[in-house]
Protein backbone atom coordinates (compact mmCIF):
# COMPACT_ATOMS: atom_id res chain seq x y z
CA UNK A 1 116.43 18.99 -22.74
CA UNK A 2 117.10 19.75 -19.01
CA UNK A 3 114.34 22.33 -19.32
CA UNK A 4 111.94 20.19 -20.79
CA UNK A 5 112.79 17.89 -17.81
CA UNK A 6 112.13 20.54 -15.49
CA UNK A 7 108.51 21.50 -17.34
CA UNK A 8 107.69 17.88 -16.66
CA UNK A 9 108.93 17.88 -13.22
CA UNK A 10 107.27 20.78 -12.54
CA UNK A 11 103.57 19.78 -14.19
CA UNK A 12 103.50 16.88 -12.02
CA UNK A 13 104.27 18.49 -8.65
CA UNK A 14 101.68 21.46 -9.86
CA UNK A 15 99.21 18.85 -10.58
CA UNK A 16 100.27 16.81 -6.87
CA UNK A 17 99.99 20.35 -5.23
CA UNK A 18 96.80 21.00 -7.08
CA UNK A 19 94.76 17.39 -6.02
CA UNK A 20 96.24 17.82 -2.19
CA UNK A 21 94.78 21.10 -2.13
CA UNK A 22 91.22 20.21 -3.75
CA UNK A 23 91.82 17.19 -0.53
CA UNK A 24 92.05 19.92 1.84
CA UNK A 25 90.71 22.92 0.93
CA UNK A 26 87.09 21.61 0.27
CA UNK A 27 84.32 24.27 0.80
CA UNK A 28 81.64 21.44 1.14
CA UNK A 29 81.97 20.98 4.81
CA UNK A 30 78.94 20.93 7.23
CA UNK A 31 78.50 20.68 11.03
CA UNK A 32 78.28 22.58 14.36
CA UNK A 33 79.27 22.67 17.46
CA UNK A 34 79.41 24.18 20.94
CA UNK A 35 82.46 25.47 22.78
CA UNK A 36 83.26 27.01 26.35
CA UNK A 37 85.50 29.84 26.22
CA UNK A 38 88.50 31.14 28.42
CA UNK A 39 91.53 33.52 27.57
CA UNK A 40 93.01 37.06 28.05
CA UNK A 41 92.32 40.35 26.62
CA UNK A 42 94.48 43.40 26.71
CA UNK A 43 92.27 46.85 28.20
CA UNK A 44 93.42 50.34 28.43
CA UNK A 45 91.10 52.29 31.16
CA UNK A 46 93.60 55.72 31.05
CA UNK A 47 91.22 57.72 29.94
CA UNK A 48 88.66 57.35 33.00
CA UNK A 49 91.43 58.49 34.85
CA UNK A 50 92.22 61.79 33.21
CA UNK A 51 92.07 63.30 36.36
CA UNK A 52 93.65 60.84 38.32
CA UNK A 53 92.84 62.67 41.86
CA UNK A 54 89.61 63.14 43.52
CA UNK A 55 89.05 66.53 45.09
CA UNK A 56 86.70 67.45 47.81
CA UNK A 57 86.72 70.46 49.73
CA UNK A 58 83.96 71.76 52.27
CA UNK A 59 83.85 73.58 54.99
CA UNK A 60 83.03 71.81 58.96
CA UNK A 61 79.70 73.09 59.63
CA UNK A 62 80.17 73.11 63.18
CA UNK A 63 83.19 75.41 62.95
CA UNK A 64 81.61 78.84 60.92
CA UNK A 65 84.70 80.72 61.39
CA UNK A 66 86.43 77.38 59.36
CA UNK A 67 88.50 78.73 56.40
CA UNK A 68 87.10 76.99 52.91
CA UNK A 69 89.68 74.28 52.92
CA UNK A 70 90.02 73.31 56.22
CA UNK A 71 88.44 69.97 55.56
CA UNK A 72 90.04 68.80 51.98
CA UNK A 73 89.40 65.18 50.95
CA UNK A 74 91.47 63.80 48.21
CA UNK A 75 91.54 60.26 46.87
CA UNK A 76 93.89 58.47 44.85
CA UNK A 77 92.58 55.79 42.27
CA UNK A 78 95.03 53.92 40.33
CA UNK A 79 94.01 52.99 36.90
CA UNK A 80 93.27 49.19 36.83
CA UNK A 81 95.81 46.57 35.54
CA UNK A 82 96.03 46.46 31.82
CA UNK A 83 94.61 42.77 31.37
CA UNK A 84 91.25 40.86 31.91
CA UNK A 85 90.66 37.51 32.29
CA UNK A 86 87.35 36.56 29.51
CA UNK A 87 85.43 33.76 29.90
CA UNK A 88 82.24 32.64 27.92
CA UNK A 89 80.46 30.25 25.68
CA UNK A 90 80.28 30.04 21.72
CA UNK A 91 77.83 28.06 19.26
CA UNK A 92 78.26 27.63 15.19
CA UNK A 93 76.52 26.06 12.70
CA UNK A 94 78.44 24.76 9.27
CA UNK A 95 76.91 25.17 5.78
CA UNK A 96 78.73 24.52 2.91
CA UNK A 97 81.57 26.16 4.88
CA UNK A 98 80.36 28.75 5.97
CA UNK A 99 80.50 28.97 9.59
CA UNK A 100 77.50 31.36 11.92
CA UNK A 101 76.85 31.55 15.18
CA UNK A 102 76.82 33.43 18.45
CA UNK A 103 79.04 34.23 21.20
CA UNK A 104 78.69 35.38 24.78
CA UNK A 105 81.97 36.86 26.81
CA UNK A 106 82.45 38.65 30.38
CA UNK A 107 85.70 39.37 31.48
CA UNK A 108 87.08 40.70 35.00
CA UNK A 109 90.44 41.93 35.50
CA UNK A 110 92.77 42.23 39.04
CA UNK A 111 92.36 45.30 41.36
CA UNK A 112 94.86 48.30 41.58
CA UNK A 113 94.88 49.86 45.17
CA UNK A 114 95.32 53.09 46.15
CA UNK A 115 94.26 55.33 49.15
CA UNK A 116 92.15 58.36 50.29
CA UNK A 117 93.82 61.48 52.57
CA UNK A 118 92.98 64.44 54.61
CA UNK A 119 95.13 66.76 53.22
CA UNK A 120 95.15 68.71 55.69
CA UNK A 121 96.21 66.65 58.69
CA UNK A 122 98.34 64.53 56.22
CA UNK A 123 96.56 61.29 57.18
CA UNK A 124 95.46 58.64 55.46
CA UNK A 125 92.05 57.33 56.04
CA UNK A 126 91.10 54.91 54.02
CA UNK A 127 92.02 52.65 50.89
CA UNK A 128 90.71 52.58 47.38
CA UNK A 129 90.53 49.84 44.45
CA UNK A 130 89.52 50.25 40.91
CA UNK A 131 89.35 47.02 38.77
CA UNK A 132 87.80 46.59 34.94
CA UNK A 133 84.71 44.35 33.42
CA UNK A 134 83.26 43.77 30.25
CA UNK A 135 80.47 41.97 28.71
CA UNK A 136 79.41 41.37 24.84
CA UNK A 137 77.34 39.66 22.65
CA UNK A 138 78.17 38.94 19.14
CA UNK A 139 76.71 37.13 15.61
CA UNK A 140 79.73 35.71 14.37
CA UNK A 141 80.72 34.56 10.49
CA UNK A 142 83.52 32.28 10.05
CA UNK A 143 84.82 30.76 6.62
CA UNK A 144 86.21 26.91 6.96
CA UNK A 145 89.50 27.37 4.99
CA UNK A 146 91.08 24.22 6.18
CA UNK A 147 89.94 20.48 6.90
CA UNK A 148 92.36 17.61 7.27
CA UNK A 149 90.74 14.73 8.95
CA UNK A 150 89.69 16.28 12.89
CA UNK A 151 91.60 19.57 12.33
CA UNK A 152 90.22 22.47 11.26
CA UNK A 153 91.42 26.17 10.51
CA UNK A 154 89.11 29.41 9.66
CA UNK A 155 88.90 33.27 10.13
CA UNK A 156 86.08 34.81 11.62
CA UNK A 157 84.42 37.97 11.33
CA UNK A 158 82.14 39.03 14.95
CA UNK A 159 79.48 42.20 15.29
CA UNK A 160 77.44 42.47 18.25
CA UNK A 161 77.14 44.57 21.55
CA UNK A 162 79.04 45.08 24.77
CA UNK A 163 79.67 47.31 27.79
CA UNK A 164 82.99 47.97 29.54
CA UNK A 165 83.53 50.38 32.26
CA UNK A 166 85.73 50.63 35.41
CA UNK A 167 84.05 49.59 39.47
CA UNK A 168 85.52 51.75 41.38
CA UNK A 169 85.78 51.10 45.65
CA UNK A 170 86.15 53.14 48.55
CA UNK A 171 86.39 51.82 51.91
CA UNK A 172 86.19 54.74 53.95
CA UNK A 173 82.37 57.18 54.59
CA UNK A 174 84.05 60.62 53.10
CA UNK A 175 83.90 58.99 49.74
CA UNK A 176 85.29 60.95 46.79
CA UNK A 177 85.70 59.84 42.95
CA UNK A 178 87.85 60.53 39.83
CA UNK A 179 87.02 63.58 38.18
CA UNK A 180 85.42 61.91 35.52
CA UNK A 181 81.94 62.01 37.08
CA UNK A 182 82.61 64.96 39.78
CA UNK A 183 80.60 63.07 41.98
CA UNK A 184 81.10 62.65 45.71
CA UNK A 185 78.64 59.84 46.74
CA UNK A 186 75.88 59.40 49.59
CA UNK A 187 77.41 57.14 52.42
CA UNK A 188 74.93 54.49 51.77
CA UNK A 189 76.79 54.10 47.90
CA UNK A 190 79.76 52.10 48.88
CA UNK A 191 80.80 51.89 45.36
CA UNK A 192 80.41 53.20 41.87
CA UNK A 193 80.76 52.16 38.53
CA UNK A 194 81.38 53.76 35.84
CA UNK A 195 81.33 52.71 32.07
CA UNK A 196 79.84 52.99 28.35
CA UNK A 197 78.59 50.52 26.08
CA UNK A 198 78.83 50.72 21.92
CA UNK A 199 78.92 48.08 18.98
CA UNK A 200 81.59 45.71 19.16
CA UNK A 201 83.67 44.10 16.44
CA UNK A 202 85.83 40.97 16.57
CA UNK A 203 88.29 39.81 14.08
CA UNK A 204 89.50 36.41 15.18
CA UNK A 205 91.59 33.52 13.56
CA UNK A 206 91.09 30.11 15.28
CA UNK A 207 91.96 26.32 14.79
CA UNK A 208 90.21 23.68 16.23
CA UNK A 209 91.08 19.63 16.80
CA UNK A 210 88.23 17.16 17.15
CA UNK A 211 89.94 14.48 19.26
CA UNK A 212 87.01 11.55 18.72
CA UNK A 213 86.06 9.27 15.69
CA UNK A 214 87.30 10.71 12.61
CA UNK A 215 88.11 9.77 9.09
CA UNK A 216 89.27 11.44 6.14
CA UNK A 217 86.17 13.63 5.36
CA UNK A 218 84.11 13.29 8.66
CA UNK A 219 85.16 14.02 12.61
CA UNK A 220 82.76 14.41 15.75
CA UNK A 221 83.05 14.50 19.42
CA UNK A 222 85.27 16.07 22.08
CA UNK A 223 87.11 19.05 20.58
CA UNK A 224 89.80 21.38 21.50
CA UNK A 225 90.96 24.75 19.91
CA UNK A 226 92.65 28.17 19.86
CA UNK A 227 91.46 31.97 18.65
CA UNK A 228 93.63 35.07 18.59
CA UNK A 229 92.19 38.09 17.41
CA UNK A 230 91.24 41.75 18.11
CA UNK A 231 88.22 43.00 19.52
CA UNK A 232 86.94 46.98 19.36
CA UNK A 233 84.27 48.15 21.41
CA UNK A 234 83.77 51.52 19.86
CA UNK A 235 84.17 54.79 21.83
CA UNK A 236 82.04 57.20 22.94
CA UNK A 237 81.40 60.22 24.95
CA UNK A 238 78.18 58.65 26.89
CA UNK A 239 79.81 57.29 29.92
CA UNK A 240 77.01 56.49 32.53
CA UNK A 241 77.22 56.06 36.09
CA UNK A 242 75.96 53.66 38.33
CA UNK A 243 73.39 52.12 35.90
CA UNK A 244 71.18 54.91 34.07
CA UNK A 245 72.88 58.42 35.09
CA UNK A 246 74.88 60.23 32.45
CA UNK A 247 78.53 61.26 33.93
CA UNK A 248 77.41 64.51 31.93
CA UNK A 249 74.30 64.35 34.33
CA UNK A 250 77.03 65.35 37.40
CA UNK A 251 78.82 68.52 36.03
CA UNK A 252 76.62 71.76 37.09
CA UNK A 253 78.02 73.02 33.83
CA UNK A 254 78.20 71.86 30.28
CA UNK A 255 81.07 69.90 29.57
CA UNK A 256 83.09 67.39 27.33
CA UNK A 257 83.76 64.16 28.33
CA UNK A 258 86.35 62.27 26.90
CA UNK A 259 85.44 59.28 24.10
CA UNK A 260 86.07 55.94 25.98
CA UNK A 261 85.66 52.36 24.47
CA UNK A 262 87.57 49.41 25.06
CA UNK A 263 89.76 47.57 22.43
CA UNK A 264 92.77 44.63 22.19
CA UNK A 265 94.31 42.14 21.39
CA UNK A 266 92.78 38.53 23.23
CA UNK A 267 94.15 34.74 23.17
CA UNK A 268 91.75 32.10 24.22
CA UNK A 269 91.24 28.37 24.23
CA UNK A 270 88.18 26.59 23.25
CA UNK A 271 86.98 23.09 24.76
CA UNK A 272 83.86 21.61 23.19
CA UNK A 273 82.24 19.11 20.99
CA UNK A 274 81.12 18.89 17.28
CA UNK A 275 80.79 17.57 13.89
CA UNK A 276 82.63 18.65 11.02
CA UNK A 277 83.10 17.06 7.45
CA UNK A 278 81.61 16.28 4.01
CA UNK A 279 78.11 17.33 3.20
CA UNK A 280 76.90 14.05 1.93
């Protein structure tokens, strides 16, 4: 008897469960909208800095009796810090659930300092700063898996293209760079950066409120979110320098470069508009 109770019991929260879930978990929504961007990204740039120190030796050409290393440049560039700041803009479209669109992203991160010496008078004479930036485009495919009056939840799925690379500074004329491009520049190139670019992939889950007129299947105007995710730009051995010349392009011999992308784990907020609900 008790279990026959219990059946019953059961049944009817099953079939409560079942309607509240056909209420909310309707994949007939339509809609778009448009949101600004803003959040964090973890970035490792370690491996442009497998050679942390910057070598260069020459000899004074107004001293030919000079030894080889009596003038020995070396400076130090610290690896930047291990977090940008991303900012950017995001549009979607809603079809039956389905959520497409685009997004744009740059991010900039804080400077690490460091400093360039004569080795051999032990002097410093001059300071250094290396700092990280990013850019990408993506097409981005979302699925609307929750709808409750102006809230919304989804994953999202993002391919596109991007670039990432390290700008490195040196403040003093004797200017000498990582190892990584073997390069010591002309005194009219103040700065160099260097960095690859690859296909990007994003795998995001996000939640959104629309905070204007809503009912129980429709909601528009200002809206407010959050995404977390993980975004991989994929490595590769063509790092570039400056803006066209391969790093490989430096070396007088052939040589391997290390594979170098950019990938982590990001947090941002989303402030827009839109119009989400029941395709009528």
């Amino acid at each position: 008897m008790k279990a026959g109770k219990l059946l019953i019991i059961s049944a009817l929260l099953l079939t409560g469960y079942r309607a509240q879930a056909q209420e909310i978990f309707k994949f007939n929504s339509g809609g778009g909208g448009f949101n600004f961007t803003m959040g964090t990204q973890g970035v490792s740039a370690e491996k442009y800095f497998s050679n942390d120190k910057a070598t260069s030796l020459s000899t004074a050409v107004d001293d030919p009796l000079a030894q080889p290393d009596s003038i020995q440049y070396t400076a130090t560039f610290s690896a930047p810090k291990s977090s940008i700041v991303n900012f950017g803009f995001q549009s979607y479209g809603l079809f039956n659930s389905i959520m497409m669109g685009g997004e744009l992203n740059f991010g900039i991160g804080g400077q690490n300092s460091g400093v360039q010496q004569d080795k051999v008078k032990k002097a410093n004479y001059g300071t250094t700063s290396s700092q990280f930036v990013s850019s990408s485009i993506l097409y981005q495919v979302g699925l609307l898996a929750f709808r409750k009056r102006g809230f919304v939840a989804y994953p999202m799925l993002g391919l596109g293209y991007g670039a990432s690379g390290v700008l490195l500074k040196a403040s003093d004329e004797q200017r000498v760079y990582p190892q990584i491009t073997n390069v010591v520049t002309e005194r009219n190139q103040q700065n160099m950066f260097v960095w690859t670019s690859n296909m990007v992939l994003d795998f995001g889950l996000g939640a959104q409120f629309l905070a204007g007129k809503a009912t129980e299947d429709n909601a528009r105007g200002f809206s407010i979110g959050f995404r977390v995710g993980y975004n991989v730009q994929l490595a590769t051995e063509a790092i570039k320098v400056q803006w066209l010349k391969n790093a490989k392009d430096s070396y007088k011999t052939p040589t391997t470069l290390p594979s170098i992308g950019n990938s982590g784990f990001y947090a941002k907020v989303l402030i827009g508009f839109g119009r989400i609900g029941e395709n009528r």
